[in-house]
PDB file of N, CA and C in Angstrom:
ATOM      1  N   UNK A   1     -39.692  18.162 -26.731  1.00  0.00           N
ATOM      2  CA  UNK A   1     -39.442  16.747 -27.013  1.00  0.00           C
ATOM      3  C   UNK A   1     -38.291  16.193 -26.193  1.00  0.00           C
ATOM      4  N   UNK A   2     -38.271  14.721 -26.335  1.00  0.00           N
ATOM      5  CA  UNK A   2     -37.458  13.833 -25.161  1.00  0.00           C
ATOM      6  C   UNK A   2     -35.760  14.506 -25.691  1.00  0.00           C
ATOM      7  N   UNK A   3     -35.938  14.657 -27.063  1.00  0.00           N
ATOM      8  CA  UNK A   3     -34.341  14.841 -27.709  1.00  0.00           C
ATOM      9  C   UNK A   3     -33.992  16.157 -27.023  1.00  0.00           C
ATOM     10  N   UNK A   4     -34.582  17.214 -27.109  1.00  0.00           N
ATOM     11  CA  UNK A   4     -34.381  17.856 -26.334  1.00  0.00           C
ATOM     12  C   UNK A   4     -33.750  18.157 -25.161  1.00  0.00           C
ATOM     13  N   UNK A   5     -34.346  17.318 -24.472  1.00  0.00           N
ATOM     14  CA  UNK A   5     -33.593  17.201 -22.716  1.00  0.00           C
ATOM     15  C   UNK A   5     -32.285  17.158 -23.310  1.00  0.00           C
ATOM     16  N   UNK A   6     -32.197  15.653 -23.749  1.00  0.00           N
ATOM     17  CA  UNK A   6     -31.266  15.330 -23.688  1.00  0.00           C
ATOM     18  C   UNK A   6     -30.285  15.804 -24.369  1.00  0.00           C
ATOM     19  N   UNK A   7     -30.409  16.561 -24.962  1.00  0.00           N
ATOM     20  CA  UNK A   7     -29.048  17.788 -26.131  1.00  0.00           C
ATOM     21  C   UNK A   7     -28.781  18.924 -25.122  1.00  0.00           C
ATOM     22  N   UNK A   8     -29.590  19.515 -23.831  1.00  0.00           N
ATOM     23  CA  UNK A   8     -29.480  20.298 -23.443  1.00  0.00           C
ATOM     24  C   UNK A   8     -28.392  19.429 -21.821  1.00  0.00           C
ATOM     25  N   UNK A   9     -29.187  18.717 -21.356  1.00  0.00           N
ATOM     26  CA  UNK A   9     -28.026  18.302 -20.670  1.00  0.00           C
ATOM     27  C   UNK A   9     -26.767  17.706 -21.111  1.00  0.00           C
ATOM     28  N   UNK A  10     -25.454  18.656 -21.259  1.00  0.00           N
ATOM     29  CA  UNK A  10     -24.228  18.170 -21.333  1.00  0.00           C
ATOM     30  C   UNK A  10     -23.331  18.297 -20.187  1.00  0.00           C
ATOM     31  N   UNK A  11     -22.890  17.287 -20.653  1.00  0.00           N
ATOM     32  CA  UNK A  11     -21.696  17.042 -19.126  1.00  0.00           C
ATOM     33  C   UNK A  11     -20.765  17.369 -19.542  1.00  0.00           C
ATOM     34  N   UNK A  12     -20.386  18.568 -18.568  1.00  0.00           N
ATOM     35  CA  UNK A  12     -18.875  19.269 -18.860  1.00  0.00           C
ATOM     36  C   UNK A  12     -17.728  18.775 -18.280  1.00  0.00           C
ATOM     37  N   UNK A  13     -17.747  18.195 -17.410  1.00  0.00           N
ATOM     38  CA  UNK A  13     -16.978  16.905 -16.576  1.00  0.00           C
ATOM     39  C   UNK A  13     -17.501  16.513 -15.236  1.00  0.00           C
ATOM     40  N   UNK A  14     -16.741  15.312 -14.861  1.00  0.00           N
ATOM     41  CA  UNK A  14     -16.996  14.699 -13.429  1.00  0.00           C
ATOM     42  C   UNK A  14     -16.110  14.540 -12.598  1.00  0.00           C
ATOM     43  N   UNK A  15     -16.450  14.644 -11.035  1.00  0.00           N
ATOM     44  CA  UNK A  15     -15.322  14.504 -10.021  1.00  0.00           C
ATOM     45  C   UNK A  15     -15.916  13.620  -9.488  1.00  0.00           C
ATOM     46  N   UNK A  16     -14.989  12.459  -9.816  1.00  0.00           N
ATOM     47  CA  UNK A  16     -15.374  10.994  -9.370  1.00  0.00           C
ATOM     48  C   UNK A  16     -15.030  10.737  -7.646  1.00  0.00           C
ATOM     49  N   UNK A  17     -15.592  10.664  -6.768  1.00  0.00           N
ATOM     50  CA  UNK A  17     -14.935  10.318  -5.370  1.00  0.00           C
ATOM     51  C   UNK A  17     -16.007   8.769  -5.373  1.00  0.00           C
ATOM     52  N   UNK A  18     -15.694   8.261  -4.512  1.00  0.00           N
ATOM     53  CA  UNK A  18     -17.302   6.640  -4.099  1.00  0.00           C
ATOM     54  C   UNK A  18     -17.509   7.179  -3.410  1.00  0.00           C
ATOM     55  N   UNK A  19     -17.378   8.144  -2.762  1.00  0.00           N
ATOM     56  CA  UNK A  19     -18.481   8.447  -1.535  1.00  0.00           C
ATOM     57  C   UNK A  19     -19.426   9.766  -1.714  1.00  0.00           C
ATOM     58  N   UNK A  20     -18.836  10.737  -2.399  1.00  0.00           N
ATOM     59  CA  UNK A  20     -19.672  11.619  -3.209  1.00  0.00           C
ATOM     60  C   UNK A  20     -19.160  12.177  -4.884  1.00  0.00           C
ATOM     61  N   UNK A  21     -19.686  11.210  -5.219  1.00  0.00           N
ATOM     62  CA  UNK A  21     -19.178  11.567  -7.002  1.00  0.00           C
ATOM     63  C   UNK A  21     -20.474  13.074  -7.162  1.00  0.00           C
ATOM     64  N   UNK A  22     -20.063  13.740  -8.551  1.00  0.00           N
ATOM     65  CA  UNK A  22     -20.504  15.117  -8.741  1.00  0.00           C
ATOM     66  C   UNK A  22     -20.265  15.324 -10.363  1.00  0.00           C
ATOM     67  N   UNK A  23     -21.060  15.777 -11.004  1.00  0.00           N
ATOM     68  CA  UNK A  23     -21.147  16.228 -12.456  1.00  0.00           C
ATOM     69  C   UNK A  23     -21.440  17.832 -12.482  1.00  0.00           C
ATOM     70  N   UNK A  24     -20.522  17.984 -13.489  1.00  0.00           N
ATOM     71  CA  UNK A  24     -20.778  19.687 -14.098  1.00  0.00           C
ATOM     72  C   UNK A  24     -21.813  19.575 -15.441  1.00  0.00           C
ATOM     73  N   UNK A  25     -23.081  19.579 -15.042  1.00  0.00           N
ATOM     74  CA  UNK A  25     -23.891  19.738 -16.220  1.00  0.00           C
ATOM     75  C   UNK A  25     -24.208  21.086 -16.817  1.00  0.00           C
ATOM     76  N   UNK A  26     -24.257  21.611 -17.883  1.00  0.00           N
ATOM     77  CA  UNK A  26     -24.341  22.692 -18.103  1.00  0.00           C
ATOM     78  C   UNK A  26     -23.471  23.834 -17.251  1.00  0.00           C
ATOM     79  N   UNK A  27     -23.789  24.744 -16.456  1.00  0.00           N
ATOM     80  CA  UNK A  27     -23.466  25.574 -15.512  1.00  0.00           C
ATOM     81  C   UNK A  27     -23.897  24.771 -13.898  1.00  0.00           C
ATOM     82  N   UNK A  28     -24.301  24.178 -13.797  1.00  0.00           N
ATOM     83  CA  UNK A  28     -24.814  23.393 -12.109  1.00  0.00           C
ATOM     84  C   UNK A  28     -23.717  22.121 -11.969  1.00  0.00           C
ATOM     85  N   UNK A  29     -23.598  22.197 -10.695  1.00  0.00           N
ATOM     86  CA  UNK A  29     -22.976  21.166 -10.275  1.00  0.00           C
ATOM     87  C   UNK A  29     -24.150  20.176  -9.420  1.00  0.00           C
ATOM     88  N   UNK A  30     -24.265  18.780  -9.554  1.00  0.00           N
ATOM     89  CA  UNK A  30     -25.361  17.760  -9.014  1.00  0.00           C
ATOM     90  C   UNK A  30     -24.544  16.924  -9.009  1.00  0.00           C
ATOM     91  N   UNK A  31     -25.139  16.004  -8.039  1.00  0.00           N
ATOM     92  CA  UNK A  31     -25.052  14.903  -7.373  1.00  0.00           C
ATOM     93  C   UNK A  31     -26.183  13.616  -7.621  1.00  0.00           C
ATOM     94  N   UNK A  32     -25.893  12.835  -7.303  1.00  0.00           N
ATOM     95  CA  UNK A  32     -26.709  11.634  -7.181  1.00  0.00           C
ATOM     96  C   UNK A  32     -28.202  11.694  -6.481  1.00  0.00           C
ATOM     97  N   UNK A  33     -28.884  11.678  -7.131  1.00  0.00           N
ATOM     98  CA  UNK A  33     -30.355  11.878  -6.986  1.00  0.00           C
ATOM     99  C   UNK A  33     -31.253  13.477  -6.960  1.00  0.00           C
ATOM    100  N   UNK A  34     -30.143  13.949  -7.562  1.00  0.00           N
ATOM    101  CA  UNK A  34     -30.891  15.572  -7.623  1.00  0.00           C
ATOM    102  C   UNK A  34     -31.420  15.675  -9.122  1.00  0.00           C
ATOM    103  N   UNK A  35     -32.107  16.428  -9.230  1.00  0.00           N
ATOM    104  CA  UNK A  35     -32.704  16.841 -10.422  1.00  0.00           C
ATOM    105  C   UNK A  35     -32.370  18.492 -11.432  1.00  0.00           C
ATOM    106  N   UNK A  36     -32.693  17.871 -12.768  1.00  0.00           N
ATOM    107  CA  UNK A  36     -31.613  18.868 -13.516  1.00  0.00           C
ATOM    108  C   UNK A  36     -32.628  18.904 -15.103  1.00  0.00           C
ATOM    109  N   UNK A  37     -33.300  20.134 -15.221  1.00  0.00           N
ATOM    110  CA  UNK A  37     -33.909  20.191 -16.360  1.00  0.00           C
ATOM    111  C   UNK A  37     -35.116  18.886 -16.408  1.00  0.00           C
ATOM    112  N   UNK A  38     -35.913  18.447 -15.492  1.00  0.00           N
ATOM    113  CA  UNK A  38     -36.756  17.859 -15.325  1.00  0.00           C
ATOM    114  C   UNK A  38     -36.325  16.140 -15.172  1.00  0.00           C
ATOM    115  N   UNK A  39     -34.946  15.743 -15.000  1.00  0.00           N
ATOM    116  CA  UNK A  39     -34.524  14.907 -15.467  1.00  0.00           C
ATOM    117  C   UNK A  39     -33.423  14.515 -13.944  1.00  0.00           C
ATOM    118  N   UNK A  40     -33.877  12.599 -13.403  1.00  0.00           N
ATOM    119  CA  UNK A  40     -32.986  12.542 -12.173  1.00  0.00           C
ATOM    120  C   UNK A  40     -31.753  12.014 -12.292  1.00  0.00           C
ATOM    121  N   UNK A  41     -30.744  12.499 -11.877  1.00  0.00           N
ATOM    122  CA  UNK A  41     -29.515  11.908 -11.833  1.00  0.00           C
ATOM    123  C   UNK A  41     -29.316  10.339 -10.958  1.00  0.00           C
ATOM    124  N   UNK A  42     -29.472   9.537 -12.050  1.00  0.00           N
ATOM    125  CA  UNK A  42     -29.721   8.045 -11.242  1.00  0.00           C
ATOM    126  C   UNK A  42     -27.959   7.907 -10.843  1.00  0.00           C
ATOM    127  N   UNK A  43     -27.154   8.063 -11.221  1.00  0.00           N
ATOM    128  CA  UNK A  43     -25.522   7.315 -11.223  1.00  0.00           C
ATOM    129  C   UNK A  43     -24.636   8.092 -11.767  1.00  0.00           C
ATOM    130  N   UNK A  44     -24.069   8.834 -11.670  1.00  0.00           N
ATOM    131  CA  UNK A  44     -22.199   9.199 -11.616  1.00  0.00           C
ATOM    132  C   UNK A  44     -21.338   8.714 -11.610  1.00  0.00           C
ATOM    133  N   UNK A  45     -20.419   7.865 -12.901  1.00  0.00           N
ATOM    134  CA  UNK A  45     -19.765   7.092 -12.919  1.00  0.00           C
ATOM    135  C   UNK A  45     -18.272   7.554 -13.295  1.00  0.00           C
ATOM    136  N   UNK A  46     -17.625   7.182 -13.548  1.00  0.00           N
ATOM    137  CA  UNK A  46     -16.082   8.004 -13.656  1.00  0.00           C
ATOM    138  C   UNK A  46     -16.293   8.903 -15.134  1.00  0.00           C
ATOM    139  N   UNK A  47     -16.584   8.320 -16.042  1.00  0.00           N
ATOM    140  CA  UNK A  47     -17.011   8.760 -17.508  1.00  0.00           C
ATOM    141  C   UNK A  47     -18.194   9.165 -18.054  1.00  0.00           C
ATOM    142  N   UNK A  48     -19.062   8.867 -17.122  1.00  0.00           N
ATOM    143  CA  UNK A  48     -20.450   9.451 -17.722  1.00  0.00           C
ATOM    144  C   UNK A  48     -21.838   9.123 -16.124  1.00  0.00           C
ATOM    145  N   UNK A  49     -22.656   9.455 -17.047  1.00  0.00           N
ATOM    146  CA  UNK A  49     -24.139   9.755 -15.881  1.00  0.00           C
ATOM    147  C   UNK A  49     -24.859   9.519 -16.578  1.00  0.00           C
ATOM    148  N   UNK A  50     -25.267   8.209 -15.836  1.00  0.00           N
ATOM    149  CA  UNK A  50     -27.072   7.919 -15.431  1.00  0.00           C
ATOM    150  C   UNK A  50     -28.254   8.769 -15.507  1.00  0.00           C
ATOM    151  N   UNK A  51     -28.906   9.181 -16.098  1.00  0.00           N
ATOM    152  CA  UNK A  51     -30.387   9.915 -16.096  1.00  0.00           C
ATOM    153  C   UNK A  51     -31.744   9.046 -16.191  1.00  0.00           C
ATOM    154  N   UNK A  52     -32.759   9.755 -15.248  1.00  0.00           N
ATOM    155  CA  UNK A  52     -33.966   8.636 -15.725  1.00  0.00           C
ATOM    156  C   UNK A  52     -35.401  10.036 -15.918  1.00  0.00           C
ATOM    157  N   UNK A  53     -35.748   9.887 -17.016  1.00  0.00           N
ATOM    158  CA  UNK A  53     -36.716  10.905 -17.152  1.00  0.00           C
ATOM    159  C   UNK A  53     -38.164  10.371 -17.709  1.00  0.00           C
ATOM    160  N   UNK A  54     -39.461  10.785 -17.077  1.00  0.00           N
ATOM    161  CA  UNK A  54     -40.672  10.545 -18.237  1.00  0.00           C
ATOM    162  C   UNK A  54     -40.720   8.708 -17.821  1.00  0.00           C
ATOM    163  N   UNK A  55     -39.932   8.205 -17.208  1.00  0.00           N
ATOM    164  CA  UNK A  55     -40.008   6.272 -17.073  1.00  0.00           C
ATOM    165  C   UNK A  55     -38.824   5.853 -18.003  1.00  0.00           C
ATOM    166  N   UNK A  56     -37.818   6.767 -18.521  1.00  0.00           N
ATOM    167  CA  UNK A  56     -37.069   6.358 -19.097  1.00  0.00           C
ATOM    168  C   UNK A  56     -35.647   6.743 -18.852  1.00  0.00           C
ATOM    169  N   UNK A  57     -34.892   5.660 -18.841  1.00  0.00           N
ATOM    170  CA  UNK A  57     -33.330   5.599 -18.496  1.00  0.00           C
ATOM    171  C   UNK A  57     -32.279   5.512 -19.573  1.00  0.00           C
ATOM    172  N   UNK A  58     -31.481   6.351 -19.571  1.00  0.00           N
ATOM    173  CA  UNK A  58     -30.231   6.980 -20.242  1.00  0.00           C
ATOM    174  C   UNK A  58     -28.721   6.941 -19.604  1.00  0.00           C
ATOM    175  N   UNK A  59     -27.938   6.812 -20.686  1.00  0.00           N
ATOM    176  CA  UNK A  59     -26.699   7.281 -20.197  1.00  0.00           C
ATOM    177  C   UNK A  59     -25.822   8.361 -21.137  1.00  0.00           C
ATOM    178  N   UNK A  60     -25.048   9.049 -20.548  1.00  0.00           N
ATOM    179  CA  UNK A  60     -24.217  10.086 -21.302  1.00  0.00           C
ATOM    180  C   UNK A  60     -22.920   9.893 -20.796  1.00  0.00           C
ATOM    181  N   UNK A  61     -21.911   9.905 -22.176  1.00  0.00           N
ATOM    182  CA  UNK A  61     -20.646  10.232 -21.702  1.00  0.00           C
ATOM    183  C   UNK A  61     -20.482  11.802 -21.499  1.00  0.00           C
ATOM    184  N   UNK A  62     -19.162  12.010 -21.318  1.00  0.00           N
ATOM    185  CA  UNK A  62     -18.458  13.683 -20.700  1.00  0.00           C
ATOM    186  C   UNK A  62     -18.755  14.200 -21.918  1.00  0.00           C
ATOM    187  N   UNK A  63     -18.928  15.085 -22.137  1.00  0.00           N
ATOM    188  CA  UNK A  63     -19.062  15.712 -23.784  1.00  0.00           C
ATOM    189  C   UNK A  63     -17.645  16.373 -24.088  1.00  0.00           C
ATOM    190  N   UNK A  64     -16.486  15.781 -24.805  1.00  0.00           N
ATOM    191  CA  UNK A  64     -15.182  16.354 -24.985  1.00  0.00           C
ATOM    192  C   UNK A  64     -15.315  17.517 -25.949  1.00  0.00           C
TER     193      UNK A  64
END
């Protein structure tokens, strides 16, 4: 199920740069437009990430 994905991708933090921002999801480090548990990294923002999965768009903060 969709809940799924989304409990499994957590963001362990982000290294914000504008020219290549980067998220620690789980154990992987991704970037902007790579894919992660079936799911694309639309945006990397200082506090959280963009996902678009299945036709559907999400956001997540850092998981503290």
């Amino acid at each position: 199920p969709e809940t799924d994905k989304i409990t499994r991708l957590t963001i362990k933090s982000i290294v914000y740069r504008d020219d290549n921002p980067s998220a620690v999801i789980g154990s992987r480090i991704v970037h902007e437009g790579e894919k992660i548990l079936g799911a694309t990294v639309v945006k990397i923002n200082k506090d959280s990430v963009e996902f678009e999965a299945d036709g559907k768009r999400w956001k997540q903060n850092v998981r503290k």
